[in-house]
PDB file of N, CA and C in Angstrom:
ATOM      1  N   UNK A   1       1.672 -20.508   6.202  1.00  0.00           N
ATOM      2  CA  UNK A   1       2.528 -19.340   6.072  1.00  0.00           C
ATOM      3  C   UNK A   1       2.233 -18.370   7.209  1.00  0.00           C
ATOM      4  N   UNK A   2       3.641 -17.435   8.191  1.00  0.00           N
ATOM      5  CA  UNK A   2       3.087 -16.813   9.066  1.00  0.00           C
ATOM      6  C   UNK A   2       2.867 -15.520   8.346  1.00  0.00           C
ATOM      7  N   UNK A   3       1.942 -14.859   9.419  1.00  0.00           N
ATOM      8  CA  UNK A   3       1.837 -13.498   8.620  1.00  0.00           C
ATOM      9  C   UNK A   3       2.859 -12.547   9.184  1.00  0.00           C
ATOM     10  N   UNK A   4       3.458 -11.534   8.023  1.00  0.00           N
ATOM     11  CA  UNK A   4       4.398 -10.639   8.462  1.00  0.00           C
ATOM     12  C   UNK A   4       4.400  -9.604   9.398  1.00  0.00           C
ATOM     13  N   UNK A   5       5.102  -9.517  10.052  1.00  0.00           N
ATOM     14  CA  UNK A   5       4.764  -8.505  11.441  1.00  0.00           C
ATOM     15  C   UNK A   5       4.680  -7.041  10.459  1.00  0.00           C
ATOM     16  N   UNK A   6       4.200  -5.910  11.456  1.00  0.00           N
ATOM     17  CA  UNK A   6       3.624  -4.922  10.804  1.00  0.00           C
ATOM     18  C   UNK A   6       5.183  -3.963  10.417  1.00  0.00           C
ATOM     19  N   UNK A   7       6.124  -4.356  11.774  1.00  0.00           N
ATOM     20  CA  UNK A   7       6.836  -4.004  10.963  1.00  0.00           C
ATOM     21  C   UNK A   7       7.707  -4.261   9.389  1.00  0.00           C
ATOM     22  N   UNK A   8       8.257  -5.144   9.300  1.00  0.00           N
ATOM     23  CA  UNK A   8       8.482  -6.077   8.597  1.00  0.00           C
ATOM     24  C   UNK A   8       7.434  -5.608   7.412  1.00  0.00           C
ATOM     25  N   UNK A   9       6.708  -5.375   7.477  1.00  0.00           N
ATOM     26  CA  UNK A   9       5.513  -5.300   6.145  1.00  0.00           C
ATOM     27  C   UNK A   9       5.439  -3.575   5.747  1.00  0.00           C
ATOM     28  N   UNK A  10       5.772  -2.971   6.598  1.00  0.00           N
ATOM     29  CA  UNK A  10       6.514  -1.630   6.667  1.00  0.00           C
ATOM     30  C   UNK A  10       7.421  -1.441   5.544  1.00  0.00           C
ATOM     31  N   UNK A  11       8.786  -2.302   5.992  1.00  0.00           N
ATOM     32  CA  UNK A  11       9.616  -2.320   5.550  1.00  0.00           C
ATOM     33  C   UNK A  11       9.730  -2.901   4.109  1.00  0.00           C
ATOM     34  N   UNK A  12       9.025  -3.801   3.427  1.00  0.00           N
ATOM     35  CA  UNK A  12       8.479  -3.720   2.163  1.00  0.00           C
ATOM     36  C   UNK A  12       8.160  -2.793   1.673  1.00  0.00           C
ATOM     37  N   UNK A  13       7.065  -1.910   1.819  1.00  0.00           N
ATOM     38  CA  UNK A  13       6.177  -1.383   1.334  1.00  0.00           C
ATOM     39  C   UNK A  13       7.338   0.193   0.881  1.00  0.00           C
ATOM     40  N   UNK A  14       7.946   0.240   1.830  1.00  0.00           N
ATOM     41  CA  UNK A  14       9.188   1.639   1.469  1.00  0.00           C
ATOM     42  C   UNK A  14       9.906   0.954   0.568  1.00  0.00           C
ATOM     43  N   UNK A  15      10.374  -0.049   0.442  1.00  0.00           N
ATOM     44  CA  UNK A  15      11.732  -0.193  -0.200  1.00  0.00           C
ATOM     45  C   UNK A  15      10.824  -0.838  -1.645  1.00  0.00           C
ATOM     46  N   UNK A  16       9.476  -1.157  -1.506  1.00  0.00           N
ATOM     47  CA  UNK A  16       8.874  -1.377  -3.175  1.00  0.00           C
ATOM     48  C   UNK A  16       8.239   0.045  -3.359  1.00  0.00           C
ATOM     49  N   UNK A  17       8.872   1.357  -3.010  1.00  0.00           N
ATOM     50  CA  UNK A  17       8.340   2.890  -3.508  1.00  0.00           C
ATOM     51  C   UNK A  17       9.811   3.464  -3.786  1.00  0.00           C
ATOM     52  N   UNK A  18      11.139   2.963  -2.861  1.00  0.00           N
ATOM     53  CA  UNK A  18      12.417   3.512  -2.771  1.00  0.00           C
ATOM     54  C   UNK A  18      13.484   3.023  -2.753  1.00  0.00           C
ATOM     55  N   UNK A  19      14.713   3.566  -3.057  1.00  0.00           N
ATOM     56  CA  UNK A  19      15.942   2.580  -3.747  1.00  0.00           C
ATOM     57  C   UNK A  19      16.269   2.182  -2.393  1.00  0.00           C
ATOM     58  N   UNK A  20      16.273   2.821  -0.878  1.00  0.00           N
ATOM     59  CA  UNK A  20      16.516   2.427   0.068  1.00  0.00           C
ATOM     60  C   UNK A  20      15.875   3.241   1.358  1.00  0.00           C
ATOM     61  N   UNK A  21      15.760   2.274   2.777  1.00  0.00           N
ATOM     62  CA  UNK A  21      15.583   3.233   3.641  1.00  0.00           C
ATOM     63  C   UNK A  21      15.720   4.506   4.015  1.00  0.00           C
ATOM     64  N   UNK A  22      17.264   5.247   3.645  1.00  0.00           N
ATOM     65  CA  UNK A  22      17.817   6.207   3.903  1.00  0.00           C
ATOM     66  C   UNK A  22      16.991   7.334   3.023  1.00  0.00           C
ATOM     67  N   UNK A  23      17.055   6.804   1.549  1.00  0.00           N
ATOM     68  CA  UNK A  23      16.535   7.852   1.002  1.00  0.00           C
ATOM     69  C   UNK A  23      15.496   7.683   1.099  1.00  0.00           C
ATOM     70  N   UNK A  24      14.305   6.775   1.847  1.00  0.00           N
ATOM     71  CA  UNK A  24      12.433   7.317   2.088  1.00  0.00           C
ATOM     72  C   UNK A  24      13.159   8.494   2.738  1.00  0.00           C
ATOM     73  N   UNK A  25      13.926   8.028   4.313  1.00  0.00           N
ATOM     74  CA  UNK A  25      13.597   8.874   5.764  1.00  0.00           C
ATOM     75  C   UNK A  25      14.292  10.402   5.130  1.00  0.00           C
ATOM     76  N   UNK A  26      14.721  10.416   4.187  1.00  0.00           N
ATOM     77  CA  UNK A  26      15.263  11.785   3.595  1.00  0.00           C
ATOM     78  C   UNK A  26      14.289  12.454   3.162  1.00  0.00           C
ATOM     79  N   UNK A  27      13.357  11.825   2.267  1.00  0.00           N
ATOM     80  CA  UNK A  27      11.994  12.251   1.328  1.00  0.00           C
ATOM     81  C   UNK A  27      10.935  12.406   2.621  1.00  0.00           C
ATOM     82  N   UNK A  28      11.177  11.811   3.283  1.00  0.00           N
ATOM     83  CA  UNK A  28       9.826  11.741   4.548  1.00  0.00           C
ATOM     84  C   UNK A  28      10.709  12.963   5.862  1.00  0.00           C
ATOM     85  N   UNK A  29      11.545  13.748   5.415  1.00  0.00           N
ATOM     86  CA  UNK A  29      11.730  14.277   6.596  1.00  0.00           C
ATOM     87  C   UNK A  29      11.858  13.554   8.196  1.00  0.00           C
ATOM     88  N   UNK A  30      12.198  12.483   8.207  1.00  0.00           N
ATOM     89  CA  UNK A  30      12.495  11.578   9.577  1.00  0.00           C
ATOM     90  C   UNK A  30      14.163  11.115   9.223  1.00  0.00           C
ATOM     91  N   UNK A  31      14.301  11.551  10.542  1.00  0.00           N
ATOM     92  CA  UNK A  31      15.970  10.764  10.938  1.00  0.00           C
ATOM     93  C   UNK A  31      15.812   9.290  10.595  1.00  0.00           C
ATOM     94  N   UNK A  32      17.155   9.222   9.636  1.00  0.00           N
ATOM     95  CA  UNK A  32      17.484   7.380   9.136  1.00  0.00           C
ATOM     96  C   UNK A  32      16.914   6.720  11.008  1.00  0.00           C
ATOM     97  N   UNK A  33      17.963   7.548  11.860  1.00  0.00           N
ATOM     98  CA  UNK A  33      18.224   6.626  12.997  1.00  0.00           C
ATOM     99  C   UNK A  33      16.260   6.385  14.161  1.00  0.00           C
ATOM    100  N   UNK A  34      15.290   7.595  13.566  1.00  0.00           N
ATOM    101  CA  UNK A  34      14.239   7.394  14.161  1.00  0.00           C
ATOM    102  C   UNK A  34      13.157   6.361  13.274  1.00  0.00           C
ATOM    103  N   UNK A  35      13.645   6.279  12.082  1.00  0.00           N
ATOM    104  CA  UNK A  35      13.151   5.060  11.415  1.00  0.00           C
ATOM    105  C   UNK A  35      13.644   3.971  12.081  1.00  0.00           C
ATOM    106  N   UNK A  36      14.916   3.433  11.563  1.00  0.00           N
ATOM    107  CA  UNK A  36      15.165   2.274  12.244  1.00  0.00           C
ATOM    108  C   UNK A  36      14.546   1.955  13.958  1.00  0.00           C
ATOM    109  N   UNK A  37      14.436   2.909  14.809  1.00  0.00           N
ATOM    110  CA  UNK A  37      13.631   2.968  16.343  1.00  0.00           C
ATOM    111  C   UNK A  37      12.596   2.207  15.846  1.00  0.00           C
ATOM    112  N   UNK A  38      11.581   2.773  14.920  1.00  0.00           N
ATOM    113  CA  UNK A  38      10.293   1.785  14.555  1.00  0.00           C
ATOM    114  C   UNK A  38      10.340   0.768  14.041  1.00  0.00           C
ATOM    115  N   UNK A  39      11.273   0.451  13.790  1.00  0.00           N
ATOM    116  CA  UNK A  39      11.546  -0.912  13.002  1.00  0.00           C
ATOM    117  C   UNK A  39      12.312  -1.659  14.450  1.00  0.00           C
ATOM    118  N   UNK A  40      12.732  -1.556  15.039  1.00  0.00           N
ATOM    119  CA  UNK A  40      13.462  -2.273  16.342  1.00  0.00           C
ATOM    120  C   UNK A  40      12.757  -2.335  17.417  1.00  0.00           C
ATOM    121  N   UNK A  41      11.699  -1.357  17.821  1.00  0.00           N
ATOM    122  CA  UNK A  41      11.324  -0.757  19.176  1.00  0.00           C
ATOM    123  C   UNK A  41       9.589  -1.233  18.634  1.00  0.00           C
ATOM    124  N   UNK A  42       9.186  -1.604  17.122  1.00  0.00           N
ATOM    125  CA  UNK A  42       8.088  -1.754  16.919  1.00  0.00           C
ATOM    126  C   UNK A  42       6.992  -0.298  16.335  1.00  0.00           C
ATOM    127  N   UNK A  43       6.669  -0.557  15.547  1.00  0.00           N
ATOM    128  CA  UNK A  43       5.243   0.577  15.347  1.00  0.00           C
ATOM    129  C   UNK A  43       4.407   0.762  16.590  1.00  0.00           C
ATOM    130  N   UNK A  44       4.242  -0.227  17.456  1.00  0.00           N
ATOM    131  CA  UNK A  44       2.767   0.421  18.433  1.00  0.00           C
ATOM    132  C   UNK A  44       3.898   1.845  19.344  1.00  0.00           C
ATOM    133  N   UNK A  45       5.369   1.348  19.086  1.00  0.00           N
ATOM    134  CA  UNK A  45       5.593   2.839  20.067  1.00  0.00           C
ATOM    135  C   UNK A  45       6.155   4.168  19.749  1.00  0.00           C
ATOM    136  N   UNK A  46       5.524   4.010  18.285  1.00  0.00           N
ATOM    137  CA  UNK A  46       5.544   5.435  17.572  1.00  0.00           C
ATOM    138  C   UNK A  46       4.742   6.467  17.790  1.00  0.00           C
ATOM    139  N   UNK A  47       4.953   7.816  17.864  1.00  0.00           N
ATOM    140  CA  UNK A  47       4.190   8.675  18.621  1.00  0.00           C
ATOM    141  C   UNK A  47       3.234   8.667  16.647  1.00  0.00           C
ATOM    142  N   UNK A  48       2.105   9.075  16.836  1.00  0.00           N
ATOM    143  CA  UNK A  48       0.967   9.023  15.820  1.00  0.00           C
ATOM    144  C   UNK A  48       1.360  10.093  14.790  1.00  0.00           C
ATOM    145  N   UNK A  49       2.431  11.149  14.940  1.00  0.00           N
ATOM    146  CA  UNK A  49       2.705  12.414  14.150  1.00  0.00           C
ATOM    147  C   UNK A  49       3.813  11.362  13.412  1.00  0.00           C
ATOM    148  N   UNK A  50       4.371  10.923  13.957  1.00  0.00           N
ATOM    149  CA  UNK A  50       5.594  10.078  12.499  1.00  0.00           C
ATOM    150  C   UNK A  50       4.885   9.734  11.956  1.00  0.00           C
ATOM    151  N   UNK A  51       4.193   8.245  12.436  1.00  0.00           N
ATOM    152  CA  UNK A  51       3.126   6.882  12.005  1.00  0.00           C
ATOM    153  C   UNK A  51       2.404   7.965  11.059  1.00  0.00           C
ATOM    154  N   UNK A  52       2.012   9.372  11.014  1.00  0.00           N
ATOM    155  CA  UNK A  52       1.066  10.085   9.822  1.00  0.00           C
ATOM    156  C   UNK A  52       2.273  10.515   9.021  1.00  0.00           C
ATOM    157  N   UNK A  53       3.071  10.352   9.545  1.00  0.00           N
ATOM    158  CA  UNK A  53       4.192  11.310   8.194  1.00  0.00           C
ATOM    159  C   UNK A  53       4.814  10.075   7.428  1.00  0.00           C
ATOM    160  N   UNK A  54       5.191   9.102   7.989  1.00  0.00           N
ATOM    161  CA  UNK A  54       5.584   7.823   7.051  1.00  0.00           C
ATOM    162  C   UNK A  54       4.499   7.455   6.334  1.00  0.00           C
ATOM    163  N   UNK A  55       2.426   7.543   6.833  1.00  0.00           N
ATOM    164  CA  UNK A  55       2.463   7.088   5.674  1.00  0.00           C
ATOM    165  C   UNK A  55       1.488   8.209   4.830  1.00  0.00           C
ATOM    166  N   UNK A  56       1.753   9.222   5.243  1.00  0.00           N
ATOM    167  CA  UNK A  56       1.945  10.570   3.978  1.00  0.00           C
ATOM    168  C   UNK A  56       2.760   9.763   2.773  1.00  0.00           C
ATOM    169  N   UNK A  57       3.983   9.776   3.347  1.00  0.00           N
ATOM    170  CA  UNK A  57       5.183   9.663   2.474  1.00  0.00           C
ATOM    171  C   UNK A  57       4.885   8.692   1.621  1.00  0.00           C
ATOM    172  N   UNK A  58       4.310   7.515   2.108  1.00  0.00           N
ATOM    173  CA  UNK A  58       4.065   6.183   1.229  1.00  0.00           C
ATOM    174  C   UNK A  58       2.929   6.404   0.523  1.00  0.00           C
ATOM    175  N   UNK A  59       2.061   7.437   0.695  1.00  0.00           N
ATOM    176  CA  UNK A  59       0.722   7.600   0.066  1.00  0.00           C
ATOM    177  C   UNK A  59      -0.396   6.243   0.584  1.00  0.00           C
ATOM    178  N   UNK A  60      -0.135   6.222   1.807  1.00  0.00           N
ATOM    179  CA  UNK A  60      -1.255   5.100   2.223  1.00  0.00           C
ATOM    180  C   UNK A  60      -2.170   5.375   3.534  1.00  0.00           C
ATOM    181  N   UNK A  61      -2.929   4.369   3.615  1.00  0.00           N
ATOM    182  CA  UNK A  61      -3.987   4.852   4.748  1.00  0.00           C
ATOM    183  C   UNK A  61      -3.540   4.222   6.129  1.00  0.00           C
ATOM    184  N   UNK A  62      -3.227   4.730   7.101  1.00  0.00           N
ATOM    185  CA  UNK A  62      -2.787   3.842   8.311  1.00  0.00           C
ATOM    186  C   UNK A  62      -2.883   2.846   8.456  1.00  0.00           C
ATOM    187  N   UNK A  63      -4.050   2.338   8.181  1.00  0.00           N
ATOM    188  CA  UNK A  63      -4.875   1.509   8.470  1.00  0.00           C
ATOM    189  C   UNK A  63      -4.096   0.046   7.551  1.00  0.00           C
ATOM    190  N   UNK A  64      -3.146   0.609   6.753  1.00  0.00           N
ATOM    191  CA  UNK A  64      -2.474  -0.459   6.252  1.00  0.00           C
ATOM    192  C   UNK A  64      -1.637  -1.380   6.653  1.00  0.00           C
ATOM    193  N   UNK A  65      -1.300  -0.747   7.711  1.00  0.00           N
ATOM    194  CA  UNK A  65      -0.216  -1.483   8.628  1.00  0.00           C
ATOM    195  C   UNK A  65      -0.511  -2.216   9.969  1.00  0.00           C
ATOM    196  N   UNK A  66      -1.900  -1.776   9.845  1.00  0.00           N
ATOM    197  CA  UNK A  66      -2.163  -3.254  11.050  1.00  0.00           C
ATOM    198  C   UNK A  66      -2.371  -4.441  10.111  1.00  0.00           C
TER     199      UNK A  66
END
C-alpha cells in the first residue's frame, strides 16, 4: 500500500471534522481559493502562519502532516 501524500492526508483529516472544504476554510478564516493553492501547489509551499492556522482549526499538532 502507498502512503498518502501529506496533502491528500490533509484533505481527510478536514472533511472527517467538516461537512466540506468550504465550510473548514470559512471556520478557519482562509480563502476556499488559498486552501485549494495547498492542496495543488503542495504543503511544503505554505507560508508557516496558514500551515498554524489550518491546524489550529483541526486541533492538531503540525507535526501531523508530515
Amino acid at each position: 500500500m502507498t502512503e498518502l501524500s501529506r496533502e491528500l492526508k490533509l484533505r481527510f483529516m478536514i472533511l472527517d471534522k467538516y461537512p466540506s472544504l468550504s465550510e473548514f476554510s470559512r471556520q478557519a478564516g482562509i480563502p476556499y481559493s488559498t486552501l485549494m493553492t495547498v492542496f495543488k501547489r503542495g504543503i511544503a509551499g505554505a507560508g508557516f502562519d496558514l500551515i498554524m492556522k489550518i491546524c489550529h482549526t483541526l486541533n492538531i499538532d503540525p507535526d501531523e502532516l508530515l
